[in-house]
N, C-alpha and C. Protein backbone atom coordinates (compact mmCIF):
# COMPACT_ATOMS: atom_id res chain seq x y z
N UNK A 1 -1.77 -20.78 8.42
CA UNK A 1 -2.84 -20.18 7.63
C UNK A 1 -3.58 -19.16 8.49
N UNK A 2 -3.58 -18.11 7.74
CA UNK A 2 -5.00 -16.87 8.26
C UNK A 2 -5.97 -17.48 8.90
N UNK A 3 -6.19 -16.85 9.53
CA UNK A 3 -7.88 -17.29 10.12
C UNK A 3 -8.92 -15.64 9.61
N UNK A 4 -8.02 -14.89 9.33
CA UNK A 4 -8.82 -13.13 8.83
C UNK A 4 -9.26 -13.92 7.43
N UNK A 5 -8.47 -14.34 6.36
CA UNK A 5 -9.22 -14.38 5.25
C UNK A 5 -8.69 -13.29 4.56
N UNK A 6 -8.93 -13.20 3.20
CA UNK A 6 -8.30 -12.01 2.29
C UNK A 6 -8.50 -10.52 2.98
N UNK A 7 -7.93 -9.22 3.00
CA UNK A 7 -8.07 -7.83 3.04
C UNK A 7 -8.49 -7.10 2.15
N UNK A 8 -9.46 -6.22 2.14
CA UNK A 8 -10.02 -5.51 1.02
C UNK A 8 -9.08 -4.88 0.84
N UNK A 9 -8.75 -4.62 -0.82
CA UNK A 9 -7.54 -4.05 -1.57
C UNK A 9 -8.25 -2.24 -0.83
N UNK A 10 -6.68 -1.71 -0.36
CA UNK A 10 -6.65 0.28 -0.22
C UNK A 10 -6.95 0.79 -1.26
N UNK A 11 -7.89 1.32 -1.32
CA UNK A 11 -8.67 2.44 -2.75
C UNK A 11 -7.44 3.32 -2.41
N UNK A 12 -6.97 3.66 -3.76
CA UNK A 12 -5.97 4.43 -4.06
C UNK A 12 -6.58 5.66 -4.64
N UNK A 13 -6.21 6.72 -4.58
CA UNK A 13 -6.96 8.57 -5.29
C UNK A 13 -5.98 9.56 -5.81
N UNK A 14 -6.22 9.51 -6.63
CA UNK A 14 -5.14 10.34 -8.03
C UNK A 14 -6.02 11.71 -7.15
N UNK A 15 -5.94 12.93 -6.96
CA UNK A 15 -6.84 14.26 -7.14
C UNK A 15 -6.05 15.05 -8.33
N UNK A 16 -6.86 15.76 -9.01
CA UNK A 16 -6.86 16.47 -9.93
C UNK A 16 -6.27 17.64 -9.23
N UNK A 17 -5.24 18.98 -10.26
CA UNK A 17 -5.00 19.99 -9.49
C UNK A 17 -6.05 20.64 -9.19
N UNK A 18 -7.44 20.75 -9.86
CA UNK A 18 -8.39 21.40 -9.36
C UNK A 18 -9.09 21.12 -8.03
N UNK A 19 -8.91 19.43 -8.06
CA UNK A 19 -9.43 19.14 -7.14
C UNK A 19 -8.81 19.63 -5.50
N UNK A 20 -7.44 19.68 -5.50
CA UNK A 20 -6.55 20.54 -4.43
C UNK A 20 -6.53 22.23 -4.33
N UNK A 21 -7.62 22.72 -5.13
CA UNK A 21 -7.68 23.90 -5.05
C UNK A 21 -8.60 24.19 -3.59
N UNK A 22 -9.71 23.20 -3.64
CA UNK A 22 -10.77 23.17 -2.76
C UNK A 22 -10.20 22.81 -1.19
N UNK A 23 -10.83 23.00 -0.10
CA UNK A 23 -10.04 22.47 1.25
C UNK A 23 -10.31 21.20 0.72
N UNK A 24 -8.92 20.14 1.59
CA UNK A 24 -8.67 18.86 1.71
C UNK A 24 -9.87 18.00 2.17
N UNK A 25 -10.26 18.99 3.13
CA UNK A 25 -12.03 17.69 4.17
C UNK A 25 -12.78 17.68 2.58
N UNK A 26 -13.21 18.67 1.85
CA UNK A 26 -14.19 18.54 1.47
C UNK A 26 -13.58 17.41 0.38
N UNK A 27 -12.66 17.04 -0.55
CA UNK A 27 -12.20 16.17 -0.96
C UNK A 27 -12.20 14.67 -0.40
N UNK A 28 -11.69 14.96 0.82
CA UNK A 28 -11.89 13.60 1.81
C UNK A 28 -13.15 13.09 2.08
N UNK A 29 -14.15 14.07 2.18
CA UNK A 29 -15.49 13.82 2.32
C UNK A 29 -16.29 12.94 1.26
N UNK A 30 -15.75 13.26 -0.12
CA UNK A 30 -16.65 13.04 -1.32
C UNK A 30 -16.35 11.43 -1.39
N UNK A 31 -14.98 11.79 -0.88
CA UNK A 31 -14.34 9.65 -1.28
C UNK A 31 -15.02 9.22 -0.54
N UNK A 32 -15.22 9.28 1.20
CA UNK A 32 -15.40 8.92 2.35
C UNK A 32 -17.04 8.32 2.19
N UNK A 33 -17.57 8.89 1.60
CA UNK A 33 -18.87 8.73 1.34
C UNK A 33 -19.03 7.37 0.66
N UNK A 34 -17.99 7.04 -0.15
CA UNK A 34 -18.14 5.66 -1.23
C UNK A 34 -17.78 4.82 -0.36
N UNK A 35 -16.64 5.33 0.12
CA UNK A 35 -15.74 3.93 0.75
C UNK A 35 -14.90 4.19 2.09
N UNK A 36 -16.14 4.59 2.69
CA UNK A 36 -15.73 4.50 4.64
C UNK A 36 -15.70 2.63 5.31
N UNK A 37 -16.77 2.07 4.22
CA UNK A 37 -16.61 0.49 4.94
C UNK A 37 -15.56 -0.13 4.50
N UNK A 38 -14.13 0.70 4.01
CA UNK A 38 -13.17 0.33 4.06
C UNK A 38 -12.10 0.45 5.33
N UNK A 39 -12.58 1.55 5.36
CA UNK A 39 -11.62 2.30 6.87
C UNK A 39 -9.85 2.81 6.83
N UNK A 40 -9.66 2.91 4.99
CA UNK A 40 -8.46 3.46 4.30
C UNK A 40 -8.25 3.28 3.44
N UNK A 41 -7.88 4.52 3.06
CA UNK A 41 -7.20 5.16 1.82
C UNK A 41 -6.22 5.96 1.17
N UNK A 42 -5.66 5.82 0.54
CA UNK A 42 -4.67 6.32 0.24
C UNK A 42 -5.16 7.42 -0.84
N UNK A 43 -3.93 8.78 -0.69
CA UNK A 43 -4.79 9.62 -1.62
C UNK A 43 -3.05 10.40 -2.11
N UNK A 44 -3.31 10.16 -3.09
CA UNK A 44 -1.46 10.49 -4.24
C UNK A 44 -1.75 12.36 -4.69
N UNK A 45 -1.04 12.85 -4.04
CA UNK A 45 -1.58 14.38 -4.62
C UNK A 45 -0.64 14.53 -6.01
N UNK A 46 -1.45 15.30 -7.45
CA UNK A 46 -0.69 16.03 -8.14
C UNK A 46 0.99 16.25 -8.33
N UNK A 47 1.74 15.56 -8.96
CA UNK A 47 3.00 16.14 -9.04
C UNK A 47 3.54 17.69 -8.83
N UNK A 48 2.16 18.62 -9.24
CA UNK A 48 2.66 19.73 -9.13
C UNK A 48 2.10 20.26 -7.72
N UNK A 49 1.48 19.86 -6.75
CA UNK A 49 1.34 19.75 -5.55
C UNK A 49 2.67 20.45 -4.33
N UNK A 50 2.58 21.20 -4.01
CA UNK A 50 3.52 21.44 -3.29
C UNK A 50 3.18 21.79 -1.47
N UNK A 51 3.79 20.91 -0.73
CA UNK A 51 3.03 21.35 0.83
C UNK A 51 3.10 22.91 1.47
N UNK A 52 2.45 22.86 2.30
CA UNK A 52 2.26 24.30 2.73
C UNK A 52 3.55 25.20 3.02
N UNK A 53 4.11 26.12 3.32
CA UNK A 53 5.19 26.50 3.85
C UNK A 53 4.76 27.45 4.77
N UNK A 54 3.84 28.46 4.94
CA UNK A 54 3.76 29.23 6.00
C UNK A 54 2.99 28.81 7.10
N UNK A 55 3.15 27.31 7.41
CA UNK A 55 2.65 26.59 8.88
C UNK A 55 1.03 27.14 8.70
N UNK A 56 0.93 26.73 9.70
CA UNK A 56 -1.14 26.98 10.21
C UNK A 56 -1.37 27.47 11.40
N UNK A 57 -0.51 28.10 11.38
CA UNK A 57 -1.68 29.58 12.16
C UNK A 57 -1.55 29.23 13.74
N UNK A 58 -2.00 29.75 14.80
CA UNK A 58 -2.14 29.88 16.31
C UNK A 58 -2.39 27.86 16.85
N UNK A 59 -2.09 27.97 17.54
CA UNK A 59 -2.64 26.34 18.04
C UNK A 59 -2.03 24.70 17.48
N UNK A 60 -1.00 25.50 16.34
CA UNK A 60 -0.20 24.00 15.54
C UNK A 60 1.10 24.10 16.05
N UNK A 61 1.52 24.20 17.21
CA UNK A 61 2.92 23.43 17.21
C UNK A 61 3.29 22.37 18.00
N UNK A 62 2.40 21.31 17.58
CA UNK A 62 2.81 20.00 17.96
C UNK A 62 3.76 19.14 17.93
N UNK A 63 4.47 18.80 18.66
CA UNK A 63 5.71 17.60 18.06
C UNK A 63 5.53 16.03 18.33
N UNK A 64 5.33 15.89 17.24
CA UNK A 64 5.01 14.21 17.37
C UNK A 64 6.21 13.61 17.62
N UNK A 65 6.40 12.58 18.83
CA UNK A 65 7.55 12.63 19.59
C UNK A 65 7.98 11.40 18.72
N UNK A 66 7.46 10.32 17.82
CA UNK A 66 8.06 9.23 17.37
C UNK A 66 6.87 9.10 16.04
N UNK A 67 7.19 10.09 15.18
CA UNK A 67 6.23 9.64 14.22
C UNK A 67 6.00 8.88 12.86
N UNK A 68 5.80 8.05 12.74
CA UNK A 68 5.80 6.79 11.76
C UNK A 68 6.54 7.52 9.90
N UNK A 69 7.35 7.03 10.02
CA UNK A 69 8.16 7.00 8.65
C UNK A 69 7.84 6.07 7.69
């Protein structure tokens, strides 16, 4: 038996396409505000969502040498 006791269920976040129009922080911010005394969340973008393709600019080429799948 646990000795933790139940886990607060991960708040899950649909965003609206409008809502991905705006930068990502300020989105992250609005949830973060309700439910930081969780410490995670999951956030499901838009089906019609598509990731960036022309990279980010001066200072991003990091390689994460083993990064979680």
């Amino acid at each position: 038996m646990s000795h933790f006791g139940r886990a607060p269920e991960v708040p899950v976040f649909h965003p609206t396409d409008r809502d991905m129009l705006r930068p990502f922080e300020e989105y992250a911010a609005s949830i973060e505000r309700r439910f930081a005394h969780v410490g995670l969340a999951k956030v499901v973008p838009p089906k019609s969502w598509r990731a960036r393709v022309g990279g980010y600019g001066r200072g991003w080429d990091v390689v994460i040498p083993k990064p979680i799948k």
